[in-house]
C-alpha atoms as a PDB file:
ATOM      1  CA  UNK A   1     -17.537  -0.201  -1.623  1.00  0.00           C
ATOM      2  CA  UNK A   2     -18.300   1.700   1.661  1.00  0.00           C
ATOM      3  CA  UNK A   3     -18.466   4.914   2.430  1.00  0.00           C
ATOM      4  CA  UNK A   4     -19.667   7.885  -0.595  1.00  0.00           C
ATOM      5  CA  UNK A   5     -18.589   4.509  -2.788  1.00  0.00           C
ATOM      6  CA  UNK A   6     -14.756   4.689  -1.669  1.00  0.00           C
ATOM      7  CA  UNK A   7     -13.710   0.842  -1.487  1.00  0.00           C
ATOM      8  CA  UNK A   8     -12.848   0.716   2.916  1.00  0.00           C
ATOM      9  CA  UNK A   9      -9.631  -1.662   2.472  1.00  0.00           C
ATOM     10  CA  UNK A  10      -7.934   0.804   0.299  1.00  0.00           C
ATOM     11  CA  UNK A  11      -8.578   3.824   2.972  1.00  0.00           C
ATOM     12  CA  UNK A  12      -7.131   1.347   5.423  1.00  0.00           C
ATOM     13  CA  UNK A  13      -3.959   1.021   3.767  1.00  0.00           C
ATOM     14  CA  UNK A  14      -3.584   4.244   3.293  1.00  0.00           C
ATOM     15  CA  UNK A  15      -5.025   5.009   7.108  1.00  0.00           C
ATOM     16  CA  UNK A  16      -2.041   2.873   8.474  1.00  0.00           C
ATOM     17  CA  UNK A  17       0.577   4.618   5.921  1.00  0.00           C
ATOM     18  CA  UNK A  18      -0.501   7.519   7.194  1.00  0.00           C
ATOM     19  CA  UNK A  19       0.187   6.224  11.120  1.00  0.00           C
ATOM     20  CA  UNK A  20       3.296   4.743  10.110  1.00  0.00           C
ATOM     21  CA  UNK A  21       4.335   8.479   8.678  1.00  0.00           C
ATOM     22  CA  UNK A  22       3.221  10.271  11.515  1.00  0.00           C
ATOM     23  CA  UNK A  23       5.540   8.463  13.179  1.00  0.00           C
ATOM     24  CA  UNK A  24       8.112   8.450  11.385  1.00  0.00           C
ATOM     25  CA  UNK A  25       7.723  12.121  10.938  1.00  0.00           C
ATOM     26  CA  UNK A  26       7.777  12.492  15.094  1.00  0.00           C
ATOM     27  CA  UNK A  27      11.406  10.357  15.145  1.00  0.00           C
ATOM     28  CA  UNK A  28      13.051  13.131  12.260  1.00  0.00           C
ATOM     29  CA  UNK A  29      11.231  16.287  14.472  1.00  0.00           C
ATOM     30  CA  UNK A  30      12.960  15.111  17.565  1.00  0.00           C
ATOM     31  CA  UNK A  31      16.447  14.467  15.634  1.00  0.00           C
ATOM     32  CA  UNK A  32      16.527  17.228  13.501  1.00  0.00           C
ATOM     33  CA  UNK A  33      14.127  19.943  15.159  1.00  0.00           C
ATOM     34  CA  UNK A  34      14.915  18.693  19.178  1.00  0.00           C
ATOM     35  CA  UNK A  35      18.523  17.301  18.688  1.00  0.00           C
ATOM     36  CA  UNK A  36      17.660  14.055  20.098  1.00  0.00           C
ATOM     37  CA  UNK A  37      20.447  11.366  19.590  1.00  0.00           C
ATOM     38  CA  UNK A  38      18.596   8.488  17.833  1.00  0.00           C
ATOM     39  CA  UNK A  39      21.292   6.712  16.487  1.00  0.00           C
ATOM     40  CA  UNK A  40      18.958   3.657  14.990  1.00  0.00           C
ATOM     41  CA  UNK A  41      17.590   6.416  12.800  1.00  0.00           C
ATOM     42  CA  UNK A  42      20.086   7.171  10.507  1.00  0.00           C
ATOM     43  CA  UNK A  43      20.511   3.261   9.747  1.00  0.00           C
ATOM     44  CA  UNK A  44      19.462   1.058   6.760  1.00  0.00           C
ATOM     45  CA  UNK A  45      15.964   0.217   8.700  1.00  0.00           C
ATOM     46  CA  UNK A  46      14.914   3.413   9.010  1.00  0.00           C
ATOM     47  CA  UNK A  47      15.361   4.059   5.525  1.00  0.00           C
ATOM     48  CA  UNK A  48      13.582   0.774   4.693  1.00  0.00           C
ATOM     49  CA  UNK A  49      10.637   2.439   6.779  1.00  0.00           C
ATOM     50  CA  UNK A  50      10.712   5.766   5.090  1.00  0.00           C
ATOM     51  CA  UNK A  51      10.914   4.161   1.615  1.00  0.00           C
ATOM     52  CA  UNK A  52       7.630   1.958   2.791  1.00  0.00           C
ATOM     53  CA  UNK A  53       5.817   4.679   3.564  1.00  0.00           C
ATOM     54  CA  UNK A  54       6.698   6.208   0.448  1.00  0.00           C
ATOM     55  CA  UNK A  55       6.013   3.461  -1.894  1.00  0.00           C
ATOM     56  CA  UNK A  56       2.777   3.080  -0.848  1.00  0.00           C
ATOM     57  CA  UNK A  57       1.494   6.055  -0.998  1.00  0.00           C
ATOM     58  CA  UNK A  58       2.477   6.631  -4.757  1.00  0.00           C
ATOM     59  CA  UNK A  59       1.256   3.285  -5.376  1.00  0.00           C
ATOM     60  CA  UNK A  60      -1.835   3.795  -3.898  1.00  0.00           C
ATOM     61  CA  UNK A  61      -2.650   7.277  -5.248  1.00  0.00           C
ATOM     62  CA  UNK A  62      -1.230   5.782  -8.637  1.00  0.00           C
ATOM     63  CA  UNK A  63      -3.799   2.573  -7.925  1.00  0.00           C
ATOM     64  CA  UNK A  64      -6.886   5.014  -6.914  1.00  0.00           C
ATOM     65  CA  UNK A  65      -6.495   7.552 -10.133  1.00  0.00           C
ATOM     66  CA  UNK A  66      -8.843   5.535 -12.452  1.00  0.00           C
ATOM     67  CA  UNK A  67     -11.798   6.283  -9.223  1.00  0.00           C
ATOM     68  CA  UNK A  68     -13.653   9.559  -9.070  1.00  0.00           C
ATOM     69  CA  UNK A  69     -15.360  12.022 -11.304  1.00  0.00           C
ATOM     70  CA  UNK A  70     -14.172  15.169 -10.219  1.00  0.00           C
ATOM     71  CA  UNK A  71     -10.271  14.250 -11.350  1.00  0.00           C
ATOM     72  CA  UNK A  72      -8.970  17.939 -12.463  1.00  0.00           C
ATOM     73  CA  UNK A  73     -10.290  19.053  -8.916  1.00  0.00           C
ATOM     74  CA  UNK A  74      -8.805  16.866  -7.420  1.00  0.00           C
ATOM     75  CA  UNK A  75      -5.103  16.965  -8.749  1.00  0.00           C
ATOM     76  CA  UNK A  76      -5.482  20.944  -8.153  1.00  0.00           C
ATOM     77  CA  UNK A  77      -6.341  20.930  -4.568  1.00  0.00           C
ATOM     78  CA  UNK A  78      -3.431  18.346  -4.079  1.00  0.00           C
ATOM     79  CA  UNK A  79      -1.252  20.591  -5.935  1.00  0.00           C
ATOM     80  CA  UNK A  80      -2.270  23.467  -3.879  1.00  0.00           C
ATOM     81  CA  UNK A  81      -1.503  21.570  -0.499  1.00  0.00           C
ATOM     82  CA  UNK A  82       1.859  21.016  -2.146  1.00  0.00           C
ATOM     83  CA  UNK A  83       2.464  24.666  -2.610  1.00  0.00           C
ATOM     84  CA  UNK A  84       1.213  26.025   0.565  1.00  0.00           C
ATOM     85  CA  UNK A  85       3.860  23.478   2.419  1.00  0.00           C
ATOM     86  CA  UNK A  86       6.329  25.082   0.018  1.00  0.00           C
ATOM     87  CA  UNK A  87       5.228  28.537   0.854  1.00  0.00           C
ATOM     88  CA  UNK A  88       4.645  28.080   4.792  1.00  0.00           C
ATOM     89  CA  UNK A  89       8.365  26.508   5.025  1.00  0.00           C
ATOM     90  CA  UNK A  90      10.319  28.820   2.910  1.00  0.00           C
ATOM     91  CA  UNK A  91       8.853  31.787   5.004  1.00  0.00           C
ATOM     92  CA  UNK A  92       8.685  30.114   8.503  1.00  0.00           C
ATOM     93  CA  UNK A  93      11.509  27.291   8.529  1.00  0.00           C
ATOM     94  CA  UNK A  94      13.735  28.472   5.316  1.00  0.00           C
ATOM     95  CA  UNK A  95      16.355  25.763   7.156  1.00  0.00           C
ATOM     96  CA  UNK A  96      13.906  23.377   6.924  1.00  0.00           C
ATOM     97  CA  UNK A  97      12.206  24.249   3.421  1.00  0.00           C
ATOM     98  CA  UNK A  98       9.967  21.414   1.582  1.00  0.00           C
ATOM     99  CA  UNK A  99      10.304  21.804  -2.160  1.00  0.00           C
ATOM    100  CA  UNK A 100       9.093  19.604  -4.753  1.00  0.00           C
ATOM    101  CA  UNK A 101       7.716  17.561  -1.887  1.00  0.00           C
ATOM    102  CA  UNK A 102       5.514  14.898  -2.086  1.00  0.00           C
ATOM    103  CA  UNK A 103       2.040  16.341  -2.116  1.00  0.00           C
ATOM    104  CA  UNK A 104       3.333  18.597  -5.320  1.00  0.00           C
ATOM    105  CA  UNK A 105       4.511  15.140  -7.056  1.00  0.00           C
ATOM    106  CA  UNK A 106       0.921  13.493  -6.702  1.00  0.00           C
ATOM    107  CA  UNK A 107      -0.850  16.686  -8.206  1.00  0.00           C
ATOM    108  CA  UNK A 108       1.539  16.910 -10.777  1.00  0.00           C
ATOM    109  CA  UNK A 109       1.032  13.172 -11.830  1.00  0.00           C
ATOM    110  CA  UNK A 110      -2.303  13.874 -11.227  1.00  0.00           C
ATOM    111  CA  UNK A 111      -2.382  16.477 -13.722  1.00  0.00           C
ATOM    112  CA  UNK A 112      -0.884  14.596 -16.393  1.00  0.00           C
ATOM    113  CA  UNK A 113      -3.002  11.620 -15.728  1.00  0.00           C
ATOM    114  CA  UNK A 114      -6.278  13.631 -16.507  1.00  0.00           C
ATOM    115  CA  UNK A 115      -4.678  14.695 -19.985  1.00  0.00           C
ATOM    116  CA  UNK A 116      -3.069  11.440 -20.846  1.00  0.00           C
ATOM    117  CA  UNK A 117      -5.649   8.620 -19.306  1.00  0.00           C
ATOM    118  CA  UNK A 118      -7.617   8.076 -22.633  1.00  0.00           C
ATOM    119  CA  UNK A 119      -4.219   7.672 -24.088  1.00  0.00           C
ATOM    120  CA  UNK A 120      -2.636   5.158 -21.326  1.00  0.00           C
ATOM    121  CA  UNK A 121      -5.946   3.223 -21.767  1.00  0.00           C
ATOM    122  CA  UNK A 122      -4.655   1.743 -25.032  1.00  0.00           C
ATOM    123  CA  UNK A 123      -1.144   0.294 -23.320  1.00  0.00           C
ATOM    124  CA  UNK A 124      -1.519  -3.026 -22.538  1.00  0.00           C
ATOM    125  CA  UNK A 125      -1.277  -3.121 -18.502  1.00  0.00           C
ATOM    126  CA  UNK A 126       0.849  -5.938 -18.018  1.00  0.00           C
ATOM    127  CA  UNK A 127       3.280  -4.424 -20.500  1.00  0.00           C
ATOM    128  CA  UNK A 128       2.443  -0.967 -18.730  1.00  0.00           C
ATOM    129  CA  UNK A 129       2.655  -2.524 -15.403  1.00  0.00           C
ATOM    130  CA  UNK A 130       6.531  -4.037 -17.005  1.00  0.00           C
ATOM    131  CA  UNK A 131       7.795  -0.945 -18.496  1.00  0.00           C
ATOM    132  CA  UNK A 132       6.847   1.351 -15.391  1.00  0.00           C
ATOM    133  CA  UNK A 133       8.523  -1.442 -12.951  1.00  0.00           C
ATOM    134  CA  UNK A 134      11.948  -1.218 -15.395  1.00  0.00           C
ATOM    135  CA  UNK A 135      11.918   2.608 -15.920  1.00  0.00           C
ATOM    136  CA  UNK A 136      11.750   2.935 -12.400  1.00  0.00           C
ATOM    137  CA  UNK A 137      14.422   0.301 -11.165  1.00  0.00           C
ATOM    138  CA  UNK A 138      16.500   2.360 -14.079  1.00  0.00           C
ATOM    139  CA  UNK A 139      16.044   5.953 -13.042  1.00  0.00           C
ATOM    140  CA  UNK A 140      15.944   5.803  -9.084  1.00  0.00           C
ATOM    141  CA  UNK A 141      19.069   6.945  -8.250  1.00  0.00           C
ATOM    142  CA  UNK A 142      18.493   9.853 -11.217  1.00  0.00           C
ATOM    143  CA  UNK A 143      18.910  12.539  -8.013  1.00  0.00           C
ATOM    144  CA  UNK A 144      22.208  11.122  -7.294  1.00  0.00           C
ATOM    145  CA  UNK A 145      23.759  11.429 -11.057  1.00  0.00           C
ATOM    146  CA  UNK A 146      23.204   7.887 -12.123  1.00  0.00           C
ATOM    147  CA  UNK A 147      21.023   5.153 -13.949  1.00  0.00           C
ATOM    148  CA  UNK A 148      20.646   2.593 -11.336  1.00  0.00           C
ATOM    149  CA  UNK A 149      18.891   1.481  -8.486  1.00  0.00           C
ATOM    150  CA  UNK A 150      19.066   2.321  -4.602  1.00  0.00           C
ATOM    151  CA  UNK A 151      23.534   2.321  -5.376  1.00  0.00           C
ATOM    152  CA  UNK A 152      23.380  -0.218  -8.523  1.00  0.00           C
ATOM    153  CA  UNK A 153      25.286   2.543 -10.597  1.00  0.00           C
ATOM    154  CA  UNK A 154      24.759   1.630 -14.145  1.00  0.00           C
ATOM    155  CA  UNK A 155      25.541   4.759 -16.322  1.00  0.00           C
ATOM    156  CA  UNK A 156      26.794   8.019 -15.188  1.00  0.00           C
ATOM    157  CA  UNK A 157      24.317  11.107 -16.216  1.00  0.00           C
ATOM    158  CA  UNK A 158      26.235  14.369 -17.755  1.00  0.00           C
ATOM    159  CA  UNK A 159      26.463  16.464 -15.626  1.00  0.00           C
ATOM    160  CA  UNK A 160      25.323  19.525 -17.841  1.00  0.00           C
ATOM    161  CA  UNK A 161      21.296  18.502 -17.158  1.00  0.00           C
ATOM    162  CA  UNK A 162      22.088  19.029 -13.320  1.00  0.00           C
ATOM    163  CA  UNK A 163      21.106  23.059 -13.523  1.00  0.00           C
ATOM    164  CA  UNK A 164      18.603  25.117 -12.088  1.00  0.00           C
ATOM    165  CA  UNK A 165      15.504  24.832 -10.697  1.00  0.00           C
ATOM    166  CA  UNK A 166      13.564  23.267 -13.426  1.00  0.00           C
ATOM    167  CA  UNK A 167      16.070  20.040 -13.821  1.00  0.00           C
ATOM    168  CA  UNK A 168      15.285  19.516 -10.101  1.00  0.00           C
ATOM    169  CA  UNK A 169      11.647  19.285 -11.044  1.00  0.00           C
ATOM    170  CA  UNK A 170      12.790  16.708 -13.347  1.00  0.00           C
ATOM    171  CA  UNK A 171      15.024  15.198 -11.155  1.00  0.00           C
ATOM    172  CA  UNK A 172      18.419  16.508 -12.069  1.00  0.00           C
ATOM    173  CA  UNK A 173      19.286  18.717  -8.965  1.00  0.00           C
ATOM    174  CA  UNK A 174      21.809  21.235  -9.053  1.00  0.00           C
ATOM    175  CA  UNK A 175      23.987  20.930  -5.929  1.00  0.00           C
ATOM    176  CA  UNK A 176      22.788  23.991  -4.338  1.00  0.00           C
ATOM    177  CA  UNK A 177      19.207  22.533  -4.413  1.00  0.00           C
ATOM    178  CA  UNK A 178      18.020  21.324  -0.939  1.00  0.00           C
ATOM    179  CA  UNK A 179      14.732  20.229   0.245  1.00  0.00           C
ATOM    180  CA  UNK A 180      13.900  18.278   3.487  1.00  0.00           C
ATOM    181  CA  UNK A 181      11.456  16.480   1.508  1.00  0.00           C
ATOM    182  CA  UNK A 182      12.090  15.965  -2.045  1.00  0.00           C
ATOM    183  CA  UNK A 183      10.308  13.695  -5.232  1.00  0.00           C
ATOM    184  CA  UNK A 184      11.307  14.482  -8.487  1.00  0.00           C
ATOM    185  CA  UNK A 185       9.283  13.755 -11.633  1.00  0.00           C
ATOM    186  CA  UNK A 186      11.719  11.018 -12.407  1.00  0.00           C
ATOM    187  CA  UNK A 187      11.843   8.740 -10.703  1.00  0.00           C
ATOM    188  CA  UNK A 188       8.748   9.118  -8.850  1.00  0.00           C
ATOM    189  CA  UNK A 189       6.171   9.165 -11.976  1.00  0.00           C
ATOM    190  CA  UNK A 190       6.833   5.784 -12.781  1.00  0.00           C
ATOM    191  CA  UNK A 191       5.800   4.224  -9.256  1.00  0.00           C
ATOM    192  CA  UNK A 192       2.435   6.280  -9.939  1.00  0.00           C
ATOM    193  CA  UNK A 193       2.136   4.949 -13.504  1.00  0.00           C
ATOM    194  CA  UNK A 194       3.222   0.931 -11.917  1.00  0.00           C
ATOM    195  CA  UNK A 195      -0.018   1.453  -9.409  1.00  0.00           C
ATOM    196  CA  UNK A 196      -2.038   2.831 -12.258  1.00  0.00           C
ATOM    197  CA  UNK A 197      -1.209  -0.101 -14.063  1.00  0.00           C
ATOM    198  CA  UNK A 198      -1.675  -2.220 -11.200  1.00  0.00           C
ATOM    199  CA  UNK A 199      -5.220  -1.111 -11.099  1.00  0.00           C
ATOM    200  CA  UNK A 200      -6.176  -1.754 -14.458  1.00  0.00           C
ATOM    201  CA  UNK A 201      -4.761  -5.397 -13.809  1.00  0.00           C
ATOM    202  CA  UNK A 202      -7.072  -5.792 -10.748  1.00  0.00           C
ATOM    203  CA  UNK A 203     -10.179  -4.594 -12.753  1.00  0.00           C
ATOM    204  CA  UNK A 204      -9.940  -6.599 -16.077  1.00  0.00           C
ATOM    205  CA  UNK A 205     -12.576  -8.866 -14.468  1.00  0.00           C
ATOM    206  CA  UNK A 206     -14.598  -7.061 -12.368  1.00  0.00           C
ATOM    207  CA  UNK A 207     -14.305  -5.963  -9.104  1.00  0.00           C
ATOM    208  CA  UNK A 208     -11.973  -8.137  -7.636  1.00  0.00           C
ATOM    209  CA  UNK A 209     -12.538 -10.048  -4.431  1.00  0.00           C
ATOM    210  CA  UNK A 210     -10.320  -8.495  -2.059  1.00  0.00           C
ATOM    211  CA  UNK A 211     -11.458  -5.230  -2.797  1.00  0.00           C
ATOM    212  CA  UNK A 212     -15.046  -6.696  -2.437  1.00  0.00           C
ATOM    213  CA  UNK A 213     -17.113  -5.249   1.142  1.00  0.00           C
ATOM    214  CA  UNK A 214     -17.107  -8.681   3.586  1.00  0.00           C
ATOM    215  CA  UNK A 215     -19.383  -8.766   6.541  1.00  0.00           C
ATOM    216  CA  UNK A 216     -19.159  -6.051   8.859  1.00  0.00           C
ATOM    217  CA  UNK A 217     -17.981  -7.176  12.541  1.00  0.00           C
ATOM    218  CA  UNK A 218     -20.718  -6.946  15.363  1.00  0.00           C
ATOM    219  CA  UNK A 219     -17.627  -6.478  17.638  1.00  0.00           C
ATOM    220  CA  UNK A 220     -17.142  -3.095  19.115  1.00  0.00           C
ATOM    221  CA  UNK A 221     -13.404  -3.127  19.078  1.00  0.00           C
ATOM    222  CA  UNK A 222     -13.035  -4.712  15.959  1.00  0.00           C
ATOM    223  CA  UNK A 223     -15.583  -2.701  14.382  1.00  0.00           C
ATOM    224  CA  UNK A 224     -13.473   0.643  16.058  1.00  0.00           C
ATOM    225  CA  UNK A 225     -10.549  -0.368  14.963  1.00  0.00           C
ATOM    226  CA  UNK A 226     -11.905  -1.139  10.880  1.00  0.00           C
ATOM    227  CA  UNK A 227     -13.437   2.606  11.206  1.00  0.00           C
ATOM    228  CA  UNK A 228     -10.245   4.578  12.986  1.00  0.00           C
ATOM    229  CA  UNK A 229      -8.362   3.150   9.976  1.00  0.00           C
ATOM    230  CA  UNK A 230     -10.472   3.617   7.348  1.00  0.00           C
ATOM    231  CA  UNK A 231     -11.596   7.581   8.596  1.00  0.00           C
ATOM    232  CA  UNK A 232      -7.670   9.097   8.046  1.00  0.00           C
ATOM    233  CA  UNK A 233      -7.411   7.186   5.065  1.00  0.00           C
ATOM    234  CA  UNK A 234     -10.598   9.503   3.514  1.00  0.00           C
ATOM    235  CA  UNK A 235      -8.897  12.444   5.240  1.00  0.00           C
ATOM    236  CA  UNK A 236      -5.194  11.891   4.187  1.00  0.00           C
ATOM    237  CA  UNK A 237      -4.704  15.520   1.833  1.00  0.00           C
ATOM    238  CA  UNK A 238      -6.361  17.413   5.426  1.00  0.00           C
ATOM    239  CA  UNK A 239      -3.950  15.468   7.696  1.00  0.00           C
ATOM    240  CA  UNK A 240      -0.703  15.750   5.904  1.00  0.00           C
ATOM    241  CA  UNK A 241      -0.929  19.525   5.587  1.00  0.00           C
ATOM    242  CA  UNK A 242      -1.997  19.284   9.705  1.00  0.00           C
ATOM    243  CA  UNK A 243       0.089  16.765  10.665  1.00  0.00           C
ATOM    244  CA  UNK A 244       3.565  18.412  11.213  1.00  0.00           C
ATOM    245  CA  UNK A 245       1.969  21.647  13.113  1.00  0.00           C
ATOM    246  CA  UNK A 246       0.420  18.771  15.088  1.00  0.00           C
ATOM    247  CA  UNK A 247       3.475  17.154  15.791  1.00  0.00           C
ATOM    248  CA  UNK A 248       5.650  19.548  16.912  1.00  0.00           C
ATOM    249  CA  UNK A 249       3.579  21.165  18.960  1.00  0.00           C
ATOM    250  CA  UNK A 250       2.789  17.841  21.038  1.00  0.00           C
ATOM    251  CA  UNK A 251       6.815  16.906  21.176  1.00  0.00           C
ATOM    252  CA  UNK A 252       7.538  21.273  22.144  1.00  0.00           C
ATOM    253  CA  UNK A 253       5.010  20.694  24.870  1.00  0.00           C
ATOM    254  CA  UNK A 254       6.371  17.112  25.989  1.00  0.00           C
ATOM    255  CA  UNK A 255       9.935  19.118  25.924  1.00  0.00           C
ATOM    256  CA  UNK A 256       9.125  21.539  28.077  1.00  0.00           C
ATOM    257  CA  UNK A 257       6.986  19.342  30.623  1.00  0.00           C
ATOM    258  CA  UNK A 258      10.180  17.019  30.793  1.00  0.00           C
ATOM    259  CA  UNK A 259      12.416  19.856  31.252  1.00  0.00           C
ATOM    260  CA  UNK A 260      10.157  21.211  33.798  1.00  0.00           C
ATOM    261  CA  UNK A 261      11.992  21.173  37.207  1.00  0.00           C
END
């Protein structure tokens, strides 16, 4: 462990997720907000990238639940950044509106971890680890109407639970529902639970190596790098909710300077 007993290679990972969305985030401003023609971004790589960044993150969060005292606290302050993107969008960039978003996803699972843990503690994590994996791969493409993964269709889903508001919490959307950023209960909950399990796996001997502190590097660009990876990575709920604002306003000003005679 490192800093206020956070393990550093885990705010690493999650400091270069956190790059790689900013990023990614800056490509779909200047397509959809600048009408930039970015033709490689509406291809299957892209979507590889946005899934990646995706993944990890619920793995990760799913990974770090069992750490920390303050767990309630937590999954309501993550649950209010979730709202407050809600609210700021709907009334600033209705077009544009983030509902059920990401951030309200982890607080939700975050929620139901803190009443459920003691309960999940008596699964078996390998067969928890299974079942999570399976009931994911089954109900990915739940949004879409169907049992199946990323196209595999495997049963068609009535189209009777596709309704209001509610089902789209769920993961049955109604086809007026839209968000620009959108995670569902299902399938989402299960990645959590898979990184939960994951976690438990890792433990069941101790601490295990890779997660273990190593020698710090005298070098000062080594050393840099280690710490400007590891510092967003304890800042990620601060620099989601900034990050966007942030963006924008750096690609507006770029805009203008470029259209500048």
């Amino acid at each position: 462990m490192d800093v206020r007993g956070r393990y550093r290679i885990l705010d690493q990972l999650r400091g270069v997720t956190l790059l790689s969305m900013f990023l990614y985030h800056a490509a779909w401003d200047l397509v959809y907000l600048f009408g930039r023609e970015l033709p490689w971004y509406h291809g299957r790589w892209a979507y590889a990238w946005q899934q990646s960044i995706c993944w990890t993150f619920l793995l990760l969060s799913g990974f770090c639940q069992p750490f920390g005292k303050r767990k309630l606290r937590r999954a309501v302050l993550v649950s209010g950044g979730g709202a407050l993107v809600t609210a700021v969008t709907l009334l600033f960039l209705p077009e544009n509106r983030v509902v059920f978003g990401v951030l309200t996803l982890l607080g939700v699972c975050m929620l139901l971890w803190a009443g459920l843990e003691k309960a999940l503690a008596g699964i078996d994590p390998a067969a928890g680890l299974a079942g999570s994996a399976l009931l994911f791969f089954l109900t990915r493409d739940v949004n879409g109407g169907w049992l199946g993964f990323e196209g595999l269709r495997l049963v068609r889903l009535p189209q009777r639970w596709y309704a209001n508001l509610f089902t789209a919490w769920l993961g049955f959307p109604a086809a007026d529902f839209y968000s620009v950023d959108y995670f569902s209960l299902f399938p989402w909950v299960f990645l959590f639970a898979a990184g939960y399990f994951l976690n438990r796996i890792a433990f069941q001997g101790g601490t295990p190596g890779w997660l273990k502190p190593g020698k710090r590097s005298r070098e000062g660009v080594v050393r840099g790098i280690s710490e400007g990876l590891s510092w967003p990575g304890r800042h990620s709920l601060l620099l989601y909710l900034l990050h966007q604002p942030v963006i924008y306003g750096l690609l507006w000003a770029a805009d203008r300077l470029l259209r500048t005679p």
